[in-house]
C-alpha atoms as a PDB file:
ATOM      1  CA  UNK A   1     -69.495  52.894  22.858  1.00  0.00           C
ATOM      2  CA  UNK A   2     -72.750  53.436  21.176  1.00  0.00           C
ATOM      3  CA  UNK A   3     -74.985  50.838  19.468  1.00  0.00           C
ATOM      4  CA  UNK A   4     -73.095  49.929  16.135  1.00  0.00           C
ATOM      5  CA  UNK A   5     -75.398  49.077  13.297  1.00  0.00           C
ATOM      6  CA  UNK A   6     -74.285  46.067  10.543  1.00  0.00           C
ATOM      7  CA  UNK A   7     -74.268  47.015   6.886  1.00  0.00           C
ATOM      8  CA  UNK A   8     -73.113  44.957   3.598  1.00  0.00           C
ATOM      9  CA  UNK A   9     -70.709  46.744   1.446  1.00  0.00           C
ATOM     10  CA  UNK A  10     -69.721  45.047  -1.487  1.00  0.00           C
ATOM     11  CA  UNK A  11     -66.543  46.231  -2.695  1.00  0.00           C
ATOM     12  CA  UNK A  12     -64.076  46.194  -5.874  1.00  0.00           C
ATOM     13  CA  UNK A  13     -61.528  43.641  -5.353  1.00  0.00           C
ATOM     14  CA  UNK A  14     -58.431  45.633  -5.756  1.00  0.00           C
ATOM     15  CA  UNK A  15     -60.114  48.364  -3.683  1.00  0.00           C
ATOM     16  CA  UNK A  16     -60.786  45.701  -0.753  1.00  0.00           C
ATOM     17  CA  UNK A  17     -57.168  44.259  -1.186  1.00  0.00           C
ATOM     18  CA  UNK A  18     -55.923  47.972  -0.272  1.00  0.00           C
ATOM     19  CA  UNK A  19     -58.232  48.271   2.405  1.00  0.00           C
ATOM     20  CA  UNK A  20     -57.638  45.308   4.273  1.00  0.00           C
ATOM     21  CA  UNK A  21     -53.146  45.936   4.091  1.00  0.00           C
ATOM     22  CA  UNK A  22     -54.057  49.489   5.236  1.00  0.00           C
ATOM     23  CA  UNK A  23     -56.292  48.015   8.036  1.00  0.00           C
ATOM     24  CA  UNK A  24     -53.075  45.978   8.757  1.00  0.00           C
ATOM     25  CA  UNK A  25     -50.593  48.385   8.455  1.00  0.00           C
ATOM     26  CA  UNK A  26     -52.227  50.805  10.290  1.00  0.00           C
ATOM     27  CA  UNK A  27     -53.653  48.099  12.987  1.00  0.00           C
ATOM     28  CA  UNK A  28     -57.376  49.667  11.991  1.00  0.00           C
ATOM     29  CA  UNK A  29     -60.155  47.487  11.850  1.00  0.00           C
ATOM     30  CA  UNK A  30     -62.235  47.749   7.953  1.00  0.00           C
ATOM     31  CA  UNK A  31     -64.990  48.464   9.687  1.00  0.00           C
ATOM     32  CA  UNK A  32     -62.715  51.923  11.338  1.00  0.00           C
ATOM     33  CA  UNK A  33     -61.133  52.691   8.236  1.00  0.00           C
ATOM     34  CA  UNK A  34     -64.543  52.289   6.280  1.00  0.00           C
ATOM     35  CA  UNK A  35     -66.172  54.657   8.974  1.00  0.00           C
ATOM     36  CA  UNK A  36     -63.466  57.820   9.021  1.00  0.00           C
ATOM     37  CA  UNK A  37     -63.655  57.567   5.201  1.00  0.00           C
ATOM     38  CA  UNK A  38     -67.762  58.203   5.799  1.00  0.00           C
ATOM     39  CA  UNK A  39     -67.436  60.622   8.255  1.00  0.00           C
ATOM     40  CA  UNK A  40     -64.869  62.589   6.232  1.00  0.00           C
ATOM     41  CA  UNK A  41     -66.793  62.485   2.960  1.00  0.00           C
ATOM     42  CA  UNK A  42     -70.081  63.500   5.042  1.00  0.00           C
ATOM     43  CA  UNK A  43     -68.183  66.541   6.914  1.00  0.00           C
ATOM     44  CA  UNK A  44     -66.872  67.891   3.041  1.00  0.00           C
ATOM     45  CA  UNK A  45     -70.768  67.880   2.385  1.00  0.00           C
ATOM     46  CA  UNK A  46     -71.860  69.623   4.990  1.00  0.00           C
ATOM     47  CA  UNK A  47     -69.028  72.586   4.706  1.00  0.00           C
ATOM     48  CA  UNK A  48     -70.108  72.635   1.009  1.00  0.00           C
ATOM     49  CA  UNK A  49     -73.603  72.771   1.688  1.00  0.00           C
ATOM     50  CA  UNK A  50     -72.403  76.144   4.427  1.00  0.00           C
ATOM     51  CA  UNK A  51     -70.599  77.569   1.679  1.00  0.00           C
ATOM     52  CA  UNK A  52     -73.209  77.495  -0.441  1.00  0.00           C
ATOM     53  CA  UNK A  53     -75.691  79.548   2.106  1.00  0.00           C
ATOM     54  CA  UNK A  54     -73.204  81.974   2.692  1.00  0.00           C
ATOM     55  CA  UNK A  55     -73.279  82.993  -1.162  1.00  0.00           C
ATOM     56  CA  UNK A  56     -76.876  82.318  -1.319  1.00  0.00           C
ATOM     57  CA  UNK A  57     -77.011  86.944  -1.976  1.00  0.00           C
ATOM     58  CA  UNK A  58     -74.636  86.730  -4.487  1.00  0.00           C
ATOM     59  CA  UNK A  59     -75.415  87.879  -8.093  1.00  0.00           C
ATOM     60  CA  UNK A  60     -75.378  84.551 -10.704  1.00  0.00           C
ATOM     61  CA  UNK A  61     -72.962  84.948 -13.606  1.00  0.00           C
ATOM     62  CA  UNK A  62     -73.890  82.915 -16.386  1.00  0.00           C
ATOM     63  CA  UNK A  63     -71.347  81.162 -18.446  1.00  0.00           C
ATOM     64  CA  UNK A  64     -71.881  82.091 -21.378  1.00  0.00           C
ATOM     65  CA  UNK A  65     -71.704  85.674 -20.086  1.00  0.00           C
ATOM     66  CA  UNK A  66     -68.245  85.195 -18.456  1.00  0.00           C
ATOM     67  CA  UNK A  67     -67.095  83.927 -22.054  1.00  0.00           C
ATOM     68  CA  UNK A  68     -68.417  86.774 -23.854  1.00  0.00           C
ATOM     69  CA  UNK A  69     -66.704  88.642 -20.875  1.00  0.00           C
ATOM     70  CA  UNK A  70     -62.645  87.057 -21.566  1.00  0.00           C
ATOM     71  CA  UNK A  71     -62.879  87.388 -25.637  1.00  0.00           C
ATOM     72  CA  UNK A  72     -64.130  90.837 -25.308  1.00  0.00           C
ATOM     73  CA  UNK A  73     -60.941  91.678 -23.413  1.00  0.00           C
ATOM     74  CA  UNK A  74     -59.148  89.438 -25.499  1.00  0.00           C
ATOM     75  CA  UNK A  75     -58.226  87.052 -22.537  1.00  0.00           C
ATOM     76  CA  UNK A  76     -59.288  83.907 -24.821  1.00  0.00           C
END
């Protein structure tokens, strides 16, 4: 197992109250739970971060322009 490092997390009651009867239910440590939770949020980030490079080429639209774009053809 490789060297675990110790971090403070102060968390909303309720929120903690959840956490630790899913750590029971699901016989998960916090410290597990707390970790896939990271790991998942950091994964979304990095296949947003890929999606945005692979649309790096494409033409910006400006919002404004899209409006002007729907009432013109009378979609708003």
């Amino acid at each position: 197992m490789p060297t675990q490092k110790r971090a403070t997390v102060y968390f909303d009651p309720a929120l903690h109250r959840a956490l630790r009867f899913k750590a029971a239910e699901t016989e998960q440590s916090i410290s597990d739970l707390v970790n896939e939770a990271v790991r998942m949020s950091l994964f979304e980030d990095a296949e947003d971060l890929a999606a945005f490079d692979e649309r790096a080429g494409e033409p910006v639209l400006l919002f404004e322009d899209v409006l002007k774009d729907l009432q013109r053809r009378g979609k708003l």
